[in-house]
PDB file of N, CA and C in Angstrom:
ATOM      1  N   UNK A   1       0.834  -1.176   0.000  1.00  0.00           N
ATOM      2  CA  UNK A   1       0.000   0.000   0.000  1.00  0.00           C
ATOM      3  C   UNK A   1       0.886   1.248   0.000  1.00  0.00           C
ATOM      4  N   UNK A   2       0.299   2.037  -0.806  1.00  0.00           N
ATOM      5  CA  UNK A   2       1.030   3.671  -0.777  1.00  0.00           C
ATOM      6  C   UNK A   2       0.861   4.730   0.490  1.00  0.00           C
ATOM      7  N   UNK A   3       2.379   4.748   0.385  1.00  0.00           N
ATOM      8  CA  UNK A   3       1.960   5.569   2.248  1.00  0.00           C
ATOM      9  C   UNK A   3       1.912   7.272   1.724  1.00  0.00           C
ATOM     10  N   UNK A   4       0.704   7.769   1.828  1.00  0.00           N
ATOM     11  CA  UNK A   4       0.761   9.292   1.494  1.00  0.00           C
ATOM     12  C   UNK A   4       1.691  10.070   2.046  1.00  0.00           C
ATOM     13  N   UNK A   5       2.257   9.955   2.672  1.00  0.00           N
ATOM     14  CA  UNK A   5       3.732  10.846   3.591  1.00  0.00           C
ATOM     15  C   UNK A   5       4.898  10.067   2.885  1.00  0.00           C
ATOM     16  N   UNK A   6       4.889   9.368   1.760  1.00  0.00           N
ATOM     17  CA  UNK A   6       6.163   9.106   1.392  1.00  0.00           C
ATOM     18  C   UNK A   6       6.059   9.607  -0.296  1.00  0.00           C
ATOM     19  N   UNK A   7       4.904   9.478  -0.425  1.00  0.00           N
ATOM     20  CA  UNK A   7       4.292  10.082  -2.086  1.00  0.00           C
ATOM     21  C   UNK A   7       4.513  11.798  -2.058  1.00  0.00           C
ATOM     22  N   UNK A   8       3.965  12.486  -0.829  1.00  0.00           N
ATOM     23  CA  UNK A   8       4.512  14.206  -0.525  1.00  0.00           C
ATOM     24  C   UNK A   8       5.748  14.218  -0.630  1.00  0.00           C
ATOM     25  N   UNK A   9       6.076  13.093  -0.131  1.00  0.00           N
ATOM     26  CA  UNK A   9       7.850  14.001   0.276  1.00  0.00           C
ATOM     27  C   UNK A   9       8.562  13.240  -1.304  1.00  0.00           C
ATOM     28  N   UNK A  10       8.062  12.404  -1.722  1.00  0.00           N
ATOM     29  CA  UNK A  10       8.459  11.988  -2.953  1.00  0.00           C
ATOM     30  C   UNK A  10       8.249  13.478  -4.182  1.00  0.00           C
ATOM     31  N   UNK A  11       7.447  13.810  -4.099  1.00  0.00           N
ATOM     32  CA  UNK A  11       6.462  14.876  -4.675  1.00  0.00           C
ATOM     33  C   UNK A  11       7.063  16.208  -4.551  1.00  0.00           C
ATOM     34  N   UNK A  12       7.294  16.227  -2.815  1.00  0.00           N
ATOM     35  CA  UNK A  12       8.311  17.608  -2.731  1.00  0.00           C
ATOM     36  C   UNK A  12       9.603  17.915  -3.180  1.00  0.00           C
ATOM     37  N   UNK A  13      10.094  16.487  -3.060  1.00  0.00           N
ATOM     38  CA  UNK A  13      11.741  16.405  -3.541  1.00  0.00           C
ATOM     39  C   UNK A  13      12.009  16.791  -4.737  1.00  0.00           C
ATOM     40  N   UNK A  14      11.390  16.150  -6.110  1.00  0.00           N
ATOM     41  CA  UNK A  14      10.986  16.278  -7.154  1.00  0.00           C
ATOM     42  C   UNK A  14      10.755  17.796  -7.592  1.00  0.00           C
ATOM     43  N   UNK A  15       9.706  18.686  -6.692  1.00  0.00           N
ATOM     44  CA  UNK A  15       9.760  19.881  -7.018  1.00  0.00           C
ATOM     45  C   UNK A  15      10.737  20.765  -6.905  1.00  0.00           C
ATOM     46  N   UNK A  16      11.273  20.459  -6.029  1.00  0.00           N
ATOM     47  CA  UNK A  16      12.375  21.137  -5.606  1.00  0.00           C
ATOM     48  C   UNK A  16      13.626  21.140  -6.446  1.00  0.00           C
ATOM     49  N   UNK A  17      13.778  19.354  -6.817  1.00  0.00           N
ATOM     50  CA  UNK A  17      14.531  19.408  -7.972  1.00  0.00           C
ATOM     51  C   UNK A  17      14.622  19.718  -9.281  1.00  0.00           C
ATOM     52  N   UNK A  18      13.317  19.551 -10.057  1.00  0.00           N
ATOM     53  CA  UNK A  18      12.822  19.655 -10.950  1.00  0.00           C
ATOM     54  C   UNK A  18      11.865  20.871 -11.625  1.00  0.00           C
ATOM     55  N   UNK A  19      11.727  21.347 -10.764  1.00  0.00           N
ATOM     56  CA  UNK A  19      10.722  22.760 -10.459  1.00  0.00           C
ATOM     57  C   UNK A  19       9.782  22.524 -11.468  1.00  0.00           C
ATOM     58  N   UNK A  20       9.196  22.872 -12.468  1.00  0.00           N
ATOM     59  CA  UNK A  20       8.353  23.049 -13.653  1.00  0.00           C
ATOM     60  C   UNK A  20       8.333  21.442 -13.918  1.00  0.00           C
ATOM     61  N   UNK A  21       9.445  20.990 -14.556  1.00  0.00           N
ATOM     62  CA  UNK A  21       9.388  19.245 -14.841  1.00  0.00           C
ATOM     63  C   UNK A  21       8.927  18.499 -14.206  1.00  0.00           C
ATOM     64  N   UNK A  22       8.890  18.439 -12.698  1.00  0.00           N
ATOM     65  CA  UNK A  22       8.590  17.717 -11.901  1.00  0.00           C
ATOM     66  C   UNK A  22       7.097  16.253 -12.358  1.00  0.00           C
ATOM     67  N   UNK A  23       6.718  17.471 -12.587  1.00  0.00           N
ATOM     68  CA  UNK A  23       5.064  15.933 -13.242  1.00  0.00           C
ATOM     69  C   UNK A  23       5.998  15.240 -13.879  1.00  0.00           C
ATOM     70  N   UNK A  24       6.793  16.137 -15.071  1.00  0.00           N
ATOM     71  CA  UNK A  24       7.167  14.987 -16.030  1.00  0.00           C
ATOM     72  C   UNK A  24       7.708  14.001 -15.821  1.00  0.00           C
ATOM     73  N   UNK A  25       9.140  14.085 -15.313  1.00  0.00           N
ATOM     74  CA  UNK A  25       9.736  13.226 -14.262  1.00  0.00           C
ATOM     75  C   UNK A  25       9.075  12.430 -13.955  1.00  0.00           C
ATOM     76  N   UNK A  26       8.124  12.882 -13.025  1.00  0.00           N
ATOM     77  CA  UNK A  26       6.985  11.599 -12.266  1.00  0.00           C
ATOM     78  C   UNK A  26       6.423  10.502 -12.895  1.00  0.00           C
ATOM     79  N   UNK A  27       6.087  11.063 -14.094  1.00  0.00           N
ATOM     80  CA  UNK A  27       4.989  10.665 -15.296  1.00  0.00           C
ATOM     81  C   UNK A  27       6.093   9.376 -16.141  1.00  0.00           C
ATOM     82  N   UNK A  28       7.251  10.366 -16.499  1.00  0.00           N
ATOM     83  CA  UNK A  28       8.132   9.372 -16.805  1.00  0.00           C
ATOM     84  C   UNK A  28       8.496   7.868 -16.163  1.00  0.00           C
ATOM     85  N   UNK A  29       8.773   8.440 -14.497  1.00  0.00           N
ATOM     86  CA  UNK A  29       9.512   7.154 -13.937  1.00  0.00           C
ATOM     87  C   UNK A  29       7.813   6.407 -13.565  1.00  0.00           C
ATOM     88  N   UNK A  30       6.646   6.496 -13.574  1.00  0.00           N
ATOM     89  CA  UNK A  30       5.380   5.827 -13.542  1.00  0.00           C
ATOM     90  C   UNK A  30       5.381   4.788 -14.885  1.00  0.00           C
ATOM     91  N   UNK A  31       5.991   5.833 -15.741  1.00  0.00           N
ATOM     92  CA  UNK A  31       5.639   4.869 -17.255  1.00  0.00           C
ATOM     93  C   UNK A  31       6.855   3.853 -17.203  1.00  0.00           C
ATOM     94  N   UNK A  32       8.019   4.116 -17.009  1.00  0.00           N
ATOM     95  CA  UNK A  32       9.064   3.124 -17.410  1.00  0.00           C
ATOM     96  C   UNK A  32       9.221   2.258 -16.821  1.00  0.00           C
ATOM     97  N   UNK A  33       8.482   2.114 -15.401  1.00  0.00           N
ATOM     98  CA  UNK A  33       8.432   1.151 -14.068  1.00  0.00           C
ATOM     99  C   UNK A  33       7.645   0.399 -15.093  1.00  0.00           C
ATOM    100  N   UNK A  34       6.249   0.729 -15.240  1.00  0.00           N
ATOM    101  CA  UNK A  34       4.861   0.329 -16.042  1.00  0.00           C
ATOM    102  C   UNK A  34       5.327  -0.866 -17.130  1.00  0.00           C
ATOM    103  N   UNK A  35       6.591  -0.105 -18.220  1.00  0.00           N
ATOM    104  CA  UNK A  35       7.154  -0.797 -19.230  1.00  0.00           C
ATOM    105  C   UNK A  35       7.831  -1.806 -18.375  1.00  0.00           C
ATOM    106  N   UNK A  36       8.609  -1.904 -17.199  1.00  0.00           N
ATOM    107  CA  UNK A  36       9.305  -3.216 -16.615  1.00  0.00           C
ATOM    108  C   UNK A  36       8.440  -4.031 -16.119  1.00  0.00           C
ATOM    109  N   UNK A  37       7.295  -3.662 -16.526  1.00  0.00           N
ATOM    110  CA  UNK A  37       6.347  -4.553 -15.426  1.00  0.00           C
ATOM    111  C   UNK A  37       6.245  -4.533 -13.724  1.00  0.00           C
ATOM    112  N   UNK A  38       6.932  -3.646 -13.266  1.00  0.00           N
ATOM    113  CA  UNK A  38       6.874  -3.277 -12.233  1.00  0.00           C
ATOM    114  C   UNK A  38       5.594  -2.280 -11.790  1.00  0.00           C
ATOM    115  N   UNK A  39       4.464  -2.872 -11.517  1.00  0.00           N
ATOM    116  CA  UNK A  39       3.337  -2.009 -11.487  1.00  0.00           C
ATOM    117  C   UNK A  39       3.026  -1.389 -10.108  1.00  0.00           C
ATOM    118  N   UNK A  40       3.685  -1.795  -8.999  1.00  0.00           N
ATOM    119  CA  UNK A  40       3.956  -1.203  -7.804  1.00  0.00           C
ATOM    120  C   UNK A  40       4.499   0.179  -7.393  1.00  0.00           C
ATOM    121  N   UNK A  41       5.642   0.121  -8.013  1.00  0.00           N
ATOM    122  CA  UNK A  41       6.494   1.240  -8.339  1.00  0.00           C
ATOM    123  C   UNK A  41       5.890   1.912  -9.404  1.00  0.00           C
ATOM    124  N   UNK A  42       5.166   1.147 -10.780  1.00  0.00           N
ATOM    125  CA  UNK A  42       4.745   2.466 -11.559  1.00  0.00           C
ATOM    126  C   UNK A  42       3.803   3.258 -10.783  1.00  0.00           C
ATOM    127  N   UNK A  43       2.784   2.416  -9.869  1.00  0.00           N
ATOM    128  CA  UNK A  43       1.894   3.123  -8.756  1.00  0.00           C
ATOM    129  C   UNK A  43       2.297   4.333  -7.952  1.00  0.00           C
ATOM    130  N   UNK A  44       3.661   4.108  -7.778  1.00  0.00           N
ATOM    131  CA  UNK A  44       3.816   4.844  -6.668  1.00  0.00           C
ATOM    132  C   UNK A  44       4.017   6.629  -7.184  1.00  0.00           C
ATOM    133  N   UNK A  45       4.679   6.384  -8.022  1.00  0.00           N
ATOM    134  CA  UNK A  45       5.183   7.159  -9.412  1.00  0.00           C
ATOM    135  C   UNK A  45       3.877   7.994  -9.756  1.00  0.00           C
ATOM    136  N   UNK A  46       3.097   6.962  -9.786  1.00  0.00           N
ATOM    137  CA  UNK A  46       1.681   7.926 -10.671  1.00  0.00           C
ATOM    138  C   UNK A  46       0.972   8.477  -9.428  1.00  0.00           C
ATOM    139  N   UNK A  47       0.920   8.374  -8.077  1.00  0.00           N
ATOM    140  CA  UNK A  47       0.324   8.764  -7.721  1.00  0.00           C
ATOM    141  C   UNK A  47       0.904  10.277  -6.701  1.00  0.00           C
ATOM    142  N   UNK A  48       2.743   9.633  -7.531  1.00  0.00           N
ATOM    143  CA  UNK A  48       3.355  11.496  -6.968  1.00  0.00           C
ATOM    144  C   UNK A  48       3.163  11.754  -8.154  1.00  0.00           C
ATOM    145  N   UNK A  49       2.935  11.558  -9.531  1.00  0.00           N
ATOM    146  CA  UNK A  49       2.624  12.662 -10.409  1.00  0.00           C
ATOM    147  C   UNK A  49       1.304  13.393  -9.909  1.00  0.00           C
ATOM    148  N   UNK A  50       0.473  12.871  -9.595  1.00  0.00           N
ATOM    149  CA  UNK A  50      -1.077  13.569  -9.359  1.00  0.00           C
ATOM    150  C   UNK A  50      -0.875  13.865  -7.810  1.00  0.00           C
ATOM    151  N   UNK A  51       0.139  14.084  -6.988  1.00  0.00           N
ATOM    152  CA  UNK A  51       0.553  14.810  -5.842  1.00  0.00           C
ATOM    153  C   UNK A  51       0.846  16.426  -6.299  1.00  0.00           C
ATOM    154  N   UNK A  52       1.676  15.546  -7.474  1.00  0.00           N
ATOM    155  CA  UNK A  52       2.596  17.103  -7.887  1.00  0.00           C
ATOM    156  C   UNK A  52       1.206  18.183  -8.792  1.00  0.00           C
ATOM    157  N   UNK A  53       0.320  17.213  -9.192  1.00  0.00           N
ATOM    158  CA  UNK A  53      -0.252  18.284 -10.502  1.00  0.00           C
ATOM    159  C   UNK A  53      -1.399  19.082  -8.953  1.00  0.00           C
ATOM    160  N   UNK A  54      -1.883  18.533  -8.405  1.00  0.00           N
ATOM    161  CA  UNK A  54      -2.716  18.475  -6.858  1.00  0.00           C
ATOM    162  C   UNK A  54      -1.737  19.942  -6.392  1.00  0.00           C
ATOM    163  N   UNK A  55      -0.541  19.792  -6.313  1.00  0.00           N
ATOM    164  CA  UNK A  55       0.438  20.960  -5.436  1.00  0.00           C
ATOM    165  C   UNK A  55       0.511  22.278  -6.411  1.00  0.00           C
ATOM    166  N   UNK A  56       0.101  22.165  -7.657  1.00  0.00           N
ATOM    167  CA  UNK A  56       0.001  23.225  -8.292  1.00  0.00           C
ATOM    168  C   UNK A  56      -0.795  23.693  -8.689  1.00  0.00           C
ATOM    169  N   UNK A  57      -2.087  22.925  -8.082  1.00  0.00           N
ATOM    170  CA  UNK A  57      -3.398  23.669  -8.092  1.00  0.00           C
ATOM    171  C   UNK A  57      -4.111  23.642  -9.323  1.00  0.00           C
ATOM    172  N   UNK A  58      -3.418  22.855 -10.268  1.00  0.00           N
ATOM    173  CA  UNK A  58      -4.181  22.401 -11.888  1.00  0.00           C
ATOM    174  C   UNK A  58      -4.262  20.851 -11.584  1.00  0.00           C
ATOM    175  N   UNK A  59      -4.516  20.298 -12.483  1.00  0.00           N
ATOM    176  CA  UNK A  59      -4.267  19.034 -13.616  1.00  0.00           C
ATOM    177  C   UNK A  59      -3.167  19.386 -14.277  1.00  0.00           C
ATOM    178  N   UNK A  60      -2.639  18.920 -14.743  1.00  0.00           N
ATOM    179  CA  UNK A  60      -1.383  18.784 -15.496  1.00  0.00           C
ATOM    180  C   UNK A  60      -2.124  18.527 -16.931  1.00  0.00           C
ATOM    181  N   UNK A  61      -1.591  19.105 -17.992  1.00  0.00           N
ATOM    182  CA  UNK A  61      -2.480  19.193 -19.419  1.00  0.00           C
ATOM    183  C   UNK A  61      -2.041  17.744 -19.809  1.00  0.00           C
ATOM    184  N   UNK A  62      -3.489  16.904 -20.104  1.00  0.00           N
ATOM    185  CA  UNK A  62      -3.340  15.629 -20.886  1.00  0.00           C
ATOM    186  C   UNK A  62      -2.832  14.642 -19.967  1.00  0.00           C
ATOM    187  N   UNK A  63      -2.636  14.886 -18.819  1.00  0.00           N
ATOM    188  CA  UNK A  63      -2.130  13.843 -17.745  1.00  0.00           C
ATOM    189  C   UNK A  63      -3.217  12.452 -17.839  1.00  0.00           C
ATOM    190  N   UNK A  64      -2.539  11.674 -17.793  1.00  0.00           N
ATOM    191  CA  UNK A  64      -4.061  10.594 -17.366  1.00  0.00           C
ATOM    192  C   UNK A  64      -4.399  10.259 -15.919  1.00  0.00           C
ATOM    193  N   UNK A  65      -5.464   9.801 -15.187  1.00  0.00           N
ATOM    194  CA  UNK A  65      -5.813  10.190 -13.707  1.00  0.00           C
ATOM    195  C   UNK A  65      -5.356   8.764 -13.307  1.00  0.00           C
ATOM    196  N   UNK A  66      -4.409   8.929 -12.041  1.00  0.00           N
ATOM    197  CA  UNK A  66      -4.293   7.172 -11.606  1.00  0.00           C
ATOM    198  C   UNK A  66      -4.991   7.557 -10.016  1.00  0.00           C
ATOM    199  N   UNK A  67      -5.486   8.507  -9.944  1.00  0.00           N
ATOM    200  CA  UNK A  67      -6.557   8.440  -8.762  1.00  0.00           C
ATOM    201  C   UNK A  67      -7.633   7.222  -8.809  1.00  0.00           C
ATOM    202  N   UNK A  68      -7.828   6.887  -7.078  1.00  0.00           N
ATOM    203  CA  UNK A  68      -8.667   5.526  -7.172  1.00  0.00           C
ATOM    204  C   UNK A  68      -9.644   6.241  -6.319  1.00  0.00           C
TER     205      UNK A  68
END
């Protein structure tokens, strides 16, 4: 299970590093986990991308929703 205090701080780190990119990043390492078949980790991934689009107060344009 996804611990929401590790998806924020996953989410914050990312911004911090990434500033503007940050979704992408996210979006990226969600998809390439996804491509290894690692669907745990792509989980975790997708659900700091929609942390990060959530922290900027949009959707992210064309994002797809991995909200449950």
């Amino acid at each position: 299970m996804v611990k929401k205090a590790d998806v924020m701080t996953a989410a914050a780190l990312l911004v911090k590093e990434h500033g503007e990119d940050a979704w992408l990043e996210a979006s990226s390492k969600a998809s390439d986990h996804k491509a290894a078949g690692d669907m745990a980790t792509s989980q975790f991934w997708a659900h700091v991308a929609d942390a990060i689009a959530a922290m900027s107060g949009q959707e992210a344009p064309g994002a797809p929703s991995y909200k449950h």
